[in-house]
Structure formats: C-alpha cells, structure tokens
C-alpha atoms as a PDB file:
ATOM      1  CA  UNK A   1      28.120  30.312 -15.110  1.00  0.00           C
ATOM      2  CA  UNK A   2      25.753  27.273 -14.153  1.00  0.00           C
ATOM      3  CA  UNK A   3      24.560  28.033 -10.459  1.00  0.00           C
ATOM      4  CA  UNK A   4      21.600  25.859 -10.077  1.00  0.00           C
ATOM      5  CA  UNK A   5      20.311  22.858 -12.730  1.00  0.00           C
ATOM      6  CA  UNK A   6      16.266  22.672 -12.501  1.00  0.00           C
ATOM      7  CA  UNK A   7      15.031  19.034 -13.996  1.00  0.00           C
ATOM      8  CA  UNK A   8      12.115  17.710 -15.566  1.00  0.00           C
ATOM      9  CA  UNK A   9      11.265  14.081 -13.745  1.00  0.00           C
ATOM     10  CA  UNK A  10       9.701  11.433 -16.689  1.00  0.00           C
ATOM     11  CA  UNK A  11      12.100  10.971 -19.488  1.00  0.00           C
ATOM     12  CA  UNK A  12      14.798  12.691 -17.752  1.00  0.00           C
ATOM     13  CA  UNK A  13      15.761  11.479 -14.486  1.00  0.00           C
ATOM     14  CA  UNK A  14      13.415   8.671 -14.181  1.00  0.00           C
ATOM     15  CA  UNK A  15      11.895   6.315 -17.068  1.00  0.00           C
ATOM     16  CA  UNK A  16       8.479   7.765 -18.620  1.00  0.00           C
ATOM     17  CA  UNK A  17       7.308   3.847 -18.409  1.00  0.00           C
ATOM     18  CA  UNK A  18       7.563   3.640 -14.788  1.00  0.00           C
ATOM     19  CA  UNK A  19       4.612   6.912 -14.371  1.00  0.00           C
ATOM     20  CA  UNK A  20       2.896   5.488 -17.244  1.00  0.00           C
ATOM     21  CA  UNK A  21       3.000   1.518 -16.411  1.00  0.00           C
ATOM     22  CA  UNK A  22       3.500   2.156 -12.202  1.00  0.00           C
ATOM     23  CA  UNK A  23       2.524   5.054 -10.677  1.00  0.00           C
ATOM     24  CA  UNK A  24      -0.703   5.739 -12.392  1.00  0.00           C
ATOM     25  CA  UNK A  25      -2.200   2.201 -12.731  1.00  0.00           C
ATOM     26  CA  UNK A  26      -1.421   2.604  -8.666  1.00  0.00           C
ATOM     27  CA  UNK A  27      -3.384   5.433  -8.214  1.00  0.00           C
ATOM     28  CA  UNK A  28      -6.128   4.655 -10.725  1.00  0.00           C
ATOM     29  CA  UNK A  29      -7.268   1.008  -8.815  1.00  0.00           C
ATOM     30  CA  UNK A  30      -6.485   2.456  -5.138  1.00  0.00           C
ATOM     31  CA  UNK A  31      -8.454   5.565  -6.027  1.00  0.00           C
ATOM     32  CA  UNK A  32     -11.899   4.894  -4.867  1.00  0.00           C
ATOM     33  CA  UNK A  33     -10.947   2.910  -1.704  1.00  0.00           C
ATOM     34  CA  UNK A  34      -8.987   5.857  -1.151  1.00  0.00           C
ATOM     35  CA  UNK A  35     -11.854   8.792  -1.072  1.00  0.00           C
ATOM     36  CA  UNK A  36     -14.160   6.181   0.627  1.00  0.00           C
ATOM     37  CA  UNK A  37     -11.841   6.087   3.351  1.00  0.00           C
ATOM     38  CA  UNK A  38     -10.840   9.165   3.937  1.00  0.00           C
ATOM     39  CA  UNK A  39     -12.509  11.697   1.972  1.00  0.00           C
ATOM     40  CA  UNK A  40     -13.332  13.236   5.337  1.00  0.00           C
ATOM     41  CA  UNK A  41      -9.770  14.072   6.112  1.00  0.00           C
ATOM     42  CA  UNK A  42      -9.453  17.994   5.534  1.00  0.00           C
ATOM     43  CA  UNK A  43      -6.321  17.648   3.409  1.00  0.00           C
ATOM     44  CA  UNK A  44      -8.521  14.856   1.344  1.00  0.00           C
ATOM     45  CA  UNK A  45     -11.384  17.189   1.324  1.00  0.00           C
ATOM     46  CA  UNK A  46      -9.419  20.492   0.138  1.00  0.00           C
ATOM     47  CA  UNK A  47      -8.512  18.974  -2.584  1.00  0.00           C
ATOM     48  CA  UNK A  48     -12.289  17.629  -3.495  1.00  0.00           C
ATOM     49  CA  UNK A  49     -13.290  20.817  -3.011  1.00  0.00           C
ATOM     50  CA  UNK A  50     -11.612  22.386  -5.238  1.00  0.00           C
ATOM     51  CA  UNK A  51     -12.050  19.263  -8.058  1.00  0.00           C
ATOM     52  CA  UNK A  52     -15.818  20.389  -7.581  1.00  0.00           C
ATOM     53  CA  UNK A  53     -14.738  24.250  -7.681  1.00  0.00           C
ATOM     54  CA  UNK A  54     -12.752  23.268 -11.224  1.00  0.00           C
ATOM     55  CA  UNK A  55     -16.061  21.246 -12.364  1.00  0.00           C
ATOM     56  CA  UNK A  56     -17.918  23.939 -11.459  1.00  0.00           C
ATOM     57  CA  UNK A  57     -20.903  21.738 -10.058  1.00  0.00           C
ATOM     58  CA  UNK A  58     -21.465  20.147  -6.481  1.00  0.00           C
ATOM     59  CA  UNK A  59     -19.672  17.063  -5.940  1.00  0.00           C
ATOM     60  CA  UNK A  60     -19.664  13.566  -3.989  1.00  0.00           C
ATOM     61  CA  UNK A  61     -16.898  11.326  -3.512  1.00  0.00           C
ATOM     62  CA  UNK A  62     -18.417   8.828  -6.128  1.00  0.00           C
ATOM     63  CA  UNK A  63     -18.901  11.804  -8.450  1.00  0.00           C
ATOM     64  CA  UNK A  64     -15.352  13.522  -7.585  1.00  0.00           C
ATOM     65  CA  UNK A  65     -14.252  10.020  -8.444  1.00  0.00           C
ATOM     66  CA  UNK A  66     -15.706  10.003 -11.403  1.00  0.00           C
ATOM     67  CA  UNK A  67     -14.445  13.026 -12.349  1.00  0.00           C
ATOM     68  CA  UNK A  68     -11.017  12.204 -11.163  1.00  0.00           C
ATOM     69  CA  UNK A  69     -10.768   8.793 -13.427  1.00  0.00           C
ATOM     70  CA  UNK A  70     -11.729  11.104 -16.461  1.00  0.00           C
ATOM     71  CA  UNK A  71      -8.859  13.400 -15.975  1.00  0.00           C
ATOM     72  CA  UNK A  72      -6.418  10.488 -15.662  1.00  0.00           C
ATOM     73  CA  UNK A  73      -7.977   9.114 -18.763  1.00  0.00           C
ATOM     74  CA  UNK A  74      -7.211  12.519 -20.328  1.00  0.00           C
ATOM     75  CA  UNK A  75      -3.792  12.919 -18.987  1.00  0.00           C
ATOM     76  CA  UNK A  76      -5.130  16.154 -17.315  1.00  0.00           C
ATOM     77  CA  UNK A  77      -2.424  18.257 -15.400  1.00  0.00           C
ATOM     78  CA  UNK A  78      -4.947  19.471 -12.628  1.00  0.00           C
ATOM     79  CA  UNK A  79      -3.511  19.984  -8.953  1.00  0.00           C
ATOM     80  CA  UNK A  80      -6.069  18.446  -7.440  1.00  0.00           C
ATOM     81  CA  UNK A  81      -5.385  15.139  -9.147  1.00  0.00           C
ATOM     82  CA  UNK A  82      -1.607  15.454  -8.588  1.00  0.00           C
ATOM     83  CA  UNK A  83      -2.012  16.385  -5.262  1.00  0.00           C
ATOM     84  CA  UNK A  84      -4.590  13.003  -4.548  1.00  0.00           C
ATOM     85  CA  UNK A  85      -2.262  11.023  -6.850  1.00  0.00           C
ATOM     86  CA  UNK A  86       0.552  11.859  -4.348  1.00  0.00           C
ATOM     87  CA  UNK A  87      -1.465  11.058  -1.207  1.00  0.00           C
ATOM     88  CA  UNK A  88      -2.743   7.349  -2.591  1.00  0.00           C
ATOM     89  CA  UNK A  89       1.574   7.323  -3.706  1.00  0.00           C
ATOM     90  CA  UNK A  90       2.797   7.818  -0.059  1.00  0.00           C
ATOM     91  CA  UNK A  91       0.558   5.244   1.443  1.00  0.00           C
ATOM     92  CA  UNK A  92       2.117   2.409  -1.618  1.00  0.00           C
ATOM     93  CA  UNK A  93       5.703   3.655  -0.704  1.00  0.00           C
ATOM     94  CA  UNK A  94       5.407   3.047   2.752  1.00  0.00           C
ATOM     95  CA  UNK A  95       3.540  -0.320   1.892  1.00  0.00           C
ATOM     96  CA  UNK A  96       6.850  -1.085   0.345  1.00  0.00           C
ATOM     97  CA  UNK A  97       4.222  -1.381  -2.907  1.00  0.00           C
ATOM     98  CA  UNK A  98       6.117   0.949  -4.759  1.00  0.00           C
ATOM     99  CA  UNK A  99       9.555   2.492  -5.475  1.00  0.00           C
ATOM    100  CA  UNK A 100      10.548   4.765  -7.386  1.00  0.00           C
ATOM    101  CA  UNK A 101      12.825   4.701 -10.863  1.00  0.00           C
ATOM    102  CA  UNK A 102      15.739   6.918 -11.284  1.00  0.00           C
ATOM    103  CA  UNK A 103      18.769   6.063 -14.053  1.00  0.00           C
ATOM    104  CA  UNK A 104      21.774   4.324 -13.128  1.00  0.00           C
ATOM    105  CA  UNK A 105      23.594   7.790 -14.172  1.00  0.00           C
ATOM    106  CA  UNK A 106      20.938  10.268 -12.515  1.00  0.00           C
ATOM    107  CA  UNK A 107      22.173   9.488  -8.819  1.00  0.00           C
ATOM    108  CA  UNK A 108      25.744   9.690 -10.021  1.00  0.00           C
ATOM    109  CA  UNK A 109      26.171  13.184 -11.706  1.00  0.00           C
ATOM    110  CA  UNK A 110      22.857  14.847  -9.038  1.00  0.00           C
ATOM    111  CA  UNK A 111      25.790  14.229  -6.833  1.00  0.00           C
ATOM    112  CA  UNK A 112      28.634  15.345  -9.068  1.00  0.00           C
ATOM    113  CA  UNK A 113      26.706  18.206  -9.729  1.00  0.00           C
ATOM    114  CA  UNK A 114      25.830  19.383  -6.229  1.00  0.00           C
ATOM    115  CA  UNK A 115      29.826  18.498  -5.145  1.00  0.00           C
ATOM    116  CA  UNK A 116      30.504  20.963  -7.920  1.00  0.00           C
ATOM    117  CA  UNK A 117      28.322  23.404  -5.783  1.00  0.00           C
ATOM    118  CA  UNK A 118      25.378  23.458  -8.058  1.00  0.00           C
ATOM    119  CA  UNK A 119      21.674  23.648  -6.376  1.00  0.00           C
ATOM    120  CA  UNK A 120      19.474  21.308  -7.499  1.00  0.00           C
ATOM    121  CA  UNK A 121      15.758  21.307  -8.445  1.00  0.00           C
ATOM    122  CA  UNK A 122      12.890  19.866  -9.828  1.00  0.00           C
ATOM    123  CA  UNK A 123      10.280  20.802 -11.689  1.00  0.00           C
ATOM    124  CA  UNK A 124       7.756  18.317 -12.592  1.00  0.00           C
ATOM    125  CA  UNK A 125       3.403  17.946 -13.370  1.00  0.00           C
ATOM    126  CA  UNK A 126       3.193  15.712 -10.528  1.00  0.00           C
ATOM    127  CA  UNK A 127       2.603  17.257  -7.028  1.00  0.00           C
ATOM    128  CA  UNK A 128       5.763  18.710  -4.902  1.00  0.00           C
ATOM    129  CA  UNK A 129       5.223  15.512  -2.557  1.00  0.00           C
ATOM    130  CA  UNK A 130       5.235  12.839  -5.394  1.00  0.00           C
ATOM    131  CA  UNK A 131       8.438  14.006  -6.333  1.00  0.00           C
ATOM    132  CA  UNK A 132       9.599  13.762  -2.898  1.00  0.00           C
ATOM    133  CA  UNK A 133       8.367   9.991  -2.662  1.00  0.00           C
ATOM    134  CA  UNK A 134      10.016   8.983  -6.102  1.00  0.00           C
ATOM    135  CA  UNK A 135      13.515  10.283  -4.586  1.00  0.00           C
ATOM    136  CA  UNK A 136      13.319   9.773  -1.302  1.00  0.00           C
ATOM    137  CA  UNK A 137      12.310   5.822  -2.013  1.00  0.00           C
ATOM    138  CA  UNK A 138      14.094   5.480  -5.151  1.00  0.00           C
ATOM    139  CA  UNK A 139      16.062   2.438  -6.476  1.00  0.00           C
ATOM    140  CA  UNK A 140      19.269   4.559  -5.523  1.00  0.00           C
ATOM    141  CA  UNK A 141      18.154   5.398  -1.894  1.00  0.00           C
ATOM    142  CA  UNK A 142      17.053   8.168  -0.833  1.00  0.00           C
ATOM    143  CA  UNK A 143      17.835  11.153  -2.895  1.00  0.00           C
ATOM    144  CA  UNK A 144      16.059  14.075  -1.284  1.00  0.00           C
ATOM    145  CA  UNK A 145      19.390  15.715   0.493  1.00  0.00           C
ATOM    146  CA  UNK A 146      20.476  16.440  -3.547  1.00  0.00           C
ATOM    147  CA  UNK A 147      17.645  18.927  -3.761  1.00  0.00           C
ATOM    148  CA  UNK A 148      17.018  22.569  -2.862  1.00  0.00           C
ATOM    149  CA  UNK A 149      13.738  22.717  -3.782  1.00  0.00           C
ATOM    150  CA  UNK A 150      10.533  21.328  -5.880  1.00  0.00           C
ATOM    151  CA  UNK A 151       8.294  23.052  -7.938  1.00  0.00           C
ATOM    152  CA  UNK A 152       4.927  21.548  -9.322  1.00  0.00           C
ATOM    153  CA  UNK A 153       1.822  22.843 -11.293  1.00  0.00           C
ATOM    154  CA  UNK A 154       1.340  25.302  -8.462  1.00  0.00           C
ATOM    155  CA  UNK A 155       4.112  27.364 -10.012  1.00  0.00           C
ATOM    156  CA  UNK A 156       2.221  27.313 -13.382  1.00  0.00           C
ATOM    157  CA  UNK A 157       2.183  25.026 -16.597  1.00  0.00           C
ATOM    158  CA  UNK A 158       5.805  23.515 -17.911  1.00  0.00           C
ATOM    159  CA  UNK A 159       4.450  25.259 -21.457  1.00  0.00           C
ATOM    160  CA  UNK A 160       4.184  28.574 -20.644  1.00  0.00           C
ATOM    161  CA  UNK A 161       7.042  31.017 -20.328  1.00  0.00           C
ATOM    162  CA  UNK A 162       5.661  32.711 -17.340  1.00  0.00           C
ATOM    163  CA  UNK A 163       6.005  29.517 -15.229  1.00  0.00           C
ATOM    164  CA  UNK A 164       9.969  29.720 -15.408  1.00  0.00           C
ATOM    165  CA  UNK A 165      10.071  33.519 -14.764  1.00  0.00           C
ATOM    166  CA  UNK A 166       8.080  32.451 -11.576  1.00  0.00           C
ATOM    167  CA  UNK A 167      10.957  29.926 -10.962  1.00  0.00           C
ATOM    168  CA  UNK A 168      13.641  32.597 -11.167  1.00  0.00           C
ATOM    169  CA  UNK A 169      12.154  34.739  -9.048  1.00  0.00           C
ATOM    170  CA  UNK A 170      11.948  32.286  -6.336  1.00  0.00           C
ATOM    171  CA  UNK A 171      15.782  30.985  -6.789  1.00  0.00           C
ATOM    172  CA  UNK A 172      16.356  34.537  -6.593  1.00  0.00           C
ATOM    173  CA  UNK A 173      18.627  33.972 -10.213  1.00  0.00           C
ATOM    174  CA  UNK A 174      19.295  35.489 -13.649  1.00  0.00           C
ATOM    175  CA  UNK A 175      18.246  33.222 -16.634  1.00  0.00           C
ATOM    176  CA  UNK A 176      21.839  33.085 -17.593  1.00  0.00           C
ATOM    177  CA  UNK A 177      22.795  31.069 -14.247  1.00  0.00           C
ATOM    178  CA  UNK A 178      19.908  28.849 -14.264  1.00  0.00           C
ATOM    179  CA  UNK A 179      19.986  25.337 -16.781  1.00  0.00           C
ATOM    180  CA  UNK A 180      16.528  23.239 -17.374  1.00  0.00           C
ATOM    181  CA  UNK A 181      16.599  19.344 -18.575  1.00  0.00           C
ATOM    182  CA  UNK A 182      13.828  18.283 -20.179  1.00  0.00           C
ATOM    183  CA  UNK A 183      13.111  15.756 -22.980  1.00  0.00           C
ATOM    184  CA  UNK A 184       9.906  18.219 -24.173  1.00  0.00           C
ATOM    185  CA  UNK A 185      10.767  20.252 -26.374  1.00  0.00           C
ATOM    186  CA  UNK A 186       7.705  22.505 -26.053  1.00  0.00           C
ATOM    187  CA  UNK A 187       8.628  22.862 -22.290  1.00  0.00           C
ATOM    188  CA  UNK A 188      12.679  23.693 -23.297  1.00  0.00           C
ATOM    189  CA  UNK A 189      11.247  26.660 -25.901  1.00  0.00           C
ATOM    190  CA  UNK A 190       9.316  28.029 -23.233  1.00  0.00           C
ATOM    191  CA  UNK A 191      12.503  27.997 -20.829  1.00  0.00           C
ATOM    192  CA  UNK A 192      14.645  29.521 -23.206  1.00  0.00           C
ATOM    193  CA  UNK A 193      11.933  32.087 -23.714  1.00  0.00           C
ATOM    194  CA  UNK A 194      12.184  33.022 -20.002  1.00  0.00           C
ATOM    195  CA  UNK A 195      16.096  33.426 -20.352  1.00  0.00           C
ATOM    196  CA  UNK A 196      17.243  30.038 -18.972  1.00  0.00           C
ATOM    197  CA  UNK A 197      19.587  27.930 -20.435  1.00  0.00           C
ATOM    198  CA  UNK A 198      18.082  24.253 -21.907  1.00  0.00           C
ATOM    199  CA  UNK A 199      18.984  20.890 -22.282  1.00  0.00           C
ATOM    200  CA  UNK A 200      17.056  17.985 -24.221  1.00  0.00           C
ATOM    201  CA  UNK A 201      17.421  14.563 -22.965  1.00  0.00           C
ATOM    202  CA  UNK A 202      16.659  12.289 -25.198  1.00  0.00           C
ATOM    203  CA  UNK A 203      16.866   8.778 -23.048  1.00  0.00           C
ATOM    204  CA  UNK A 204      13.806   7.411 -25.098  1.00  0.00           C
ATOM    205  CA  UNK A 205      12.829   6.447 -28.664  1.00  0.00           C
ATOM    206  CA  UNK A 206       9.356   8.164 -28.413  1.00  0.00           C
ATOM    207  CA  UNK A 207      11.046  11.577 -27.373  1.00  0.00           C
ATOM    208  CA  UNK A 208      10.829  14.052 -30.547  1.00  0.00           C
ATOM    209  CA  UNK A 209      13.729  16.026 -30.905  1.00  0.00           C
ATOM    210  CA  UNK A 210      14.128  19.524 -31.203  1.00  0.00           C
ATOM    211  CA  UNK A 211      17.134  20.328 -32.435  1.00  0.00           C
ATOM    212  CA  UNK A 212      17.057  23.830 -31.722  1.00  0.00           C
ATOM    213  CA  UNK A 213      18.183  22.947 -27.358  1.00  0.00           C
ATOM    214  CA  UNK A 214      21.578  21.484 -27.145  1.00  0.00           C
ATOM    215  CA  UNK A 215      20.669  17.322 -27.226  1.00  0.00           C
ATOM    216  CA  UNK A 216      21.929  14.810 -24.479  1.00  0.00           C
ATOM    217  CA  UNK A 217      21.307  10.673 -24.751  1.00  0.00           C
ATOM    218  CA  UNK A 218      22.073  10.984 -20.561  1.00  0.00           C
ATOM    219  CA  UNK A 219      23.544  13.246 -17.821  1.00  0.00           C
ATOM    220  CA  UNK A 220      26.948  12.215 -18.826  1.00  0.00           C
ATOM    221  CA  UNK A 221      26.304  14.478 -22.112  1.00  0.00           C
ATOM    222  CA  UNK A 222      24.609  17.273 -20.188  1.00  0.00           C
ATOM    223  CA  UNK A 223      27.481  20.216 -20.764  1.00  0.00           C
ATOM    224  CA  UNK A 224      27.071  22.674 -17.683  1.00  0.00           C
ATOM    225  CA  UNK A 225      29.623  25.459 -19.366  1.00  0.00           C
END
C-alpha cells in the first residue's frame, strides 16, 4: 500500500517552461546586483565559499559570478547555485515579480491524495527553499500545508540509486510503500532500483518515454494501488 507519494517539480507538477522561460532568466539578470549587494551576508557568503571550494581556486564576487553564469549556461545541478537561485527567487516572490506554476489538476489530487492520508513530498534539483516559494506563491495559493517534507541535491543526484535509499531512510519507509512521479525516465530507473514504486508523467511533448514505469498524461492517471 501507497503511504507517502514523493514528486519530481518541472514536467510534473509544474510546467518545465515556466523554470526554463521564468525562473532562470530571473535569476540570471538579478544575479550580479544580487552578490554586489549582499555578498557580505554570511548565508550569501557560505554559499560563495563553497562555489570557490567546488572551483577549487580563490574567488571574488565578479569571479563567483562568473562562475555562477557558466553553470546556468551548463544547466549545472550544483547546490550552491540552487541555493543562490532560491535566495534572488524569494526576493521576486515577495516583489510580487514572480509566481509560481502548478497544473490546474496538481492542487486538486495533492489534496485528494493527502485526504486519502497519503504524505506528500518533493524531490526536486532546485534548492529545498525554491520549492517552498513555487508552492507557497503558486497560481493555486499557497500549497505548502500539502507537504511533509522537501528534499533537494543535498540528499544526492535524482540519477543515482543511492539518493532514494537516502530518501527512505529519512521517511522512515519500505520501497514498497513509497511512489515517485517523474517525467525522467533516467530518474524513475534509478527509483525503481532503490525499491520504490514509479510513475512517468508525461504532460509534455519533449518528455521521452520510457515505457518500462507505468505512463500518466496527468495526476488524474496516476494509479496509487
């Protein structure tokens, strides 16, 4: 029996446009203003320190800039870039700049889901406090009471099987109980490889099926049993 549903973010619950085409143009041109301003804060400057400590070289905050545009450029997962990503993110939500995209249907069956006793969870690239500004400024409302928990990068990489036996442990949860929604296939395999039960979502055209995880076009095809 399904006792908690952990879910992917892009492509799943939210549109993969609105990261691609919003969020990250956001934090790309409000980058720079951003360190220049506050790259004295410590929770600006941890996370400097340790793009320097990743570049293995001294850094500035023109150079850790630098390096920061390249790995948005490359699409880099790094948790220092999610985690300054999230900071510039906060400061557009509460601008009323930004808000985030959910699904008609995602609000809808997160609820039916946790009314059905289900715990709820995401697991997503982008830091533990980006998720928590898409859903708790999203186009539904906020969404943050539907959740038990967040996991990011910090947890490990969505591609590697250890990163959902490191999930498991913390829900404190066989694989058998435990259902992931994804539309990456790559990330379902390495699910299923950890003993949890998988889910594709295949919302959009460019998602690349793998027809080897039960398929679902939105929640409403999402079978829990």
């Amino acid at each position: 029996m399904i006792k908690a549903i952990v879910t992917d973010i892009e492509g799943t619950t939210s549109s993969i446009d609105f990261v691609h085409q919003s969020l990250f143009p956001y934090a790309r041109a409000k980058l720079r203003p951003f360190l220049r301003a506050y790259a004295n804060r410590p929770e600006v400057a941890a996370q400097l320190h340790e793009t320097a400590r990743l570049e293995g070289r001294q850094l500035t905050w023109e150079d850790a800039a630098d390096v920061l545009e390249r790995w948005i450029d490359e699409d880099r997962k790094l948790t220092p870039l999610k985690t300054l990503q999230g900071m510039i993110w906060a400061v557009g939500y509460s601008d009323g700049e930004l808000k985030g995209h959910v699904y008609p249907d995602t609000p809808v069956y997160l609820q039916l889901w946790q009314s059905q006793g289900k715990r709820l969870y995401i697991y997503s690239s982008g830091s533990v406090e980006a998720q928590q500004l898409i859903f708790g400024h999203s186009d539904a409302g906020d969404l943050t009471p539907l959740f038990s928990g967040y996991f990011d990068t910090r947890i490990g990489a969505k591609r590697e099987e250890a990163s959902y036996r490191a999930i498991l442990d913390e829900l404190a949860l066989p694989g058998e109980a435990v259902l992931f929604l994804s539309d990456i296939g790559e990330e379902l395999d390495a699910a299923r490889s950890a003993g949890l039960h998988t889910c594709q979502l295949l919302r959009d055209a460019r998602a690349r099926p793998f027809p080897q995880h039960p398929q679902a076009r939105d929640f409403s095809e999402v079978k829990l049993s």
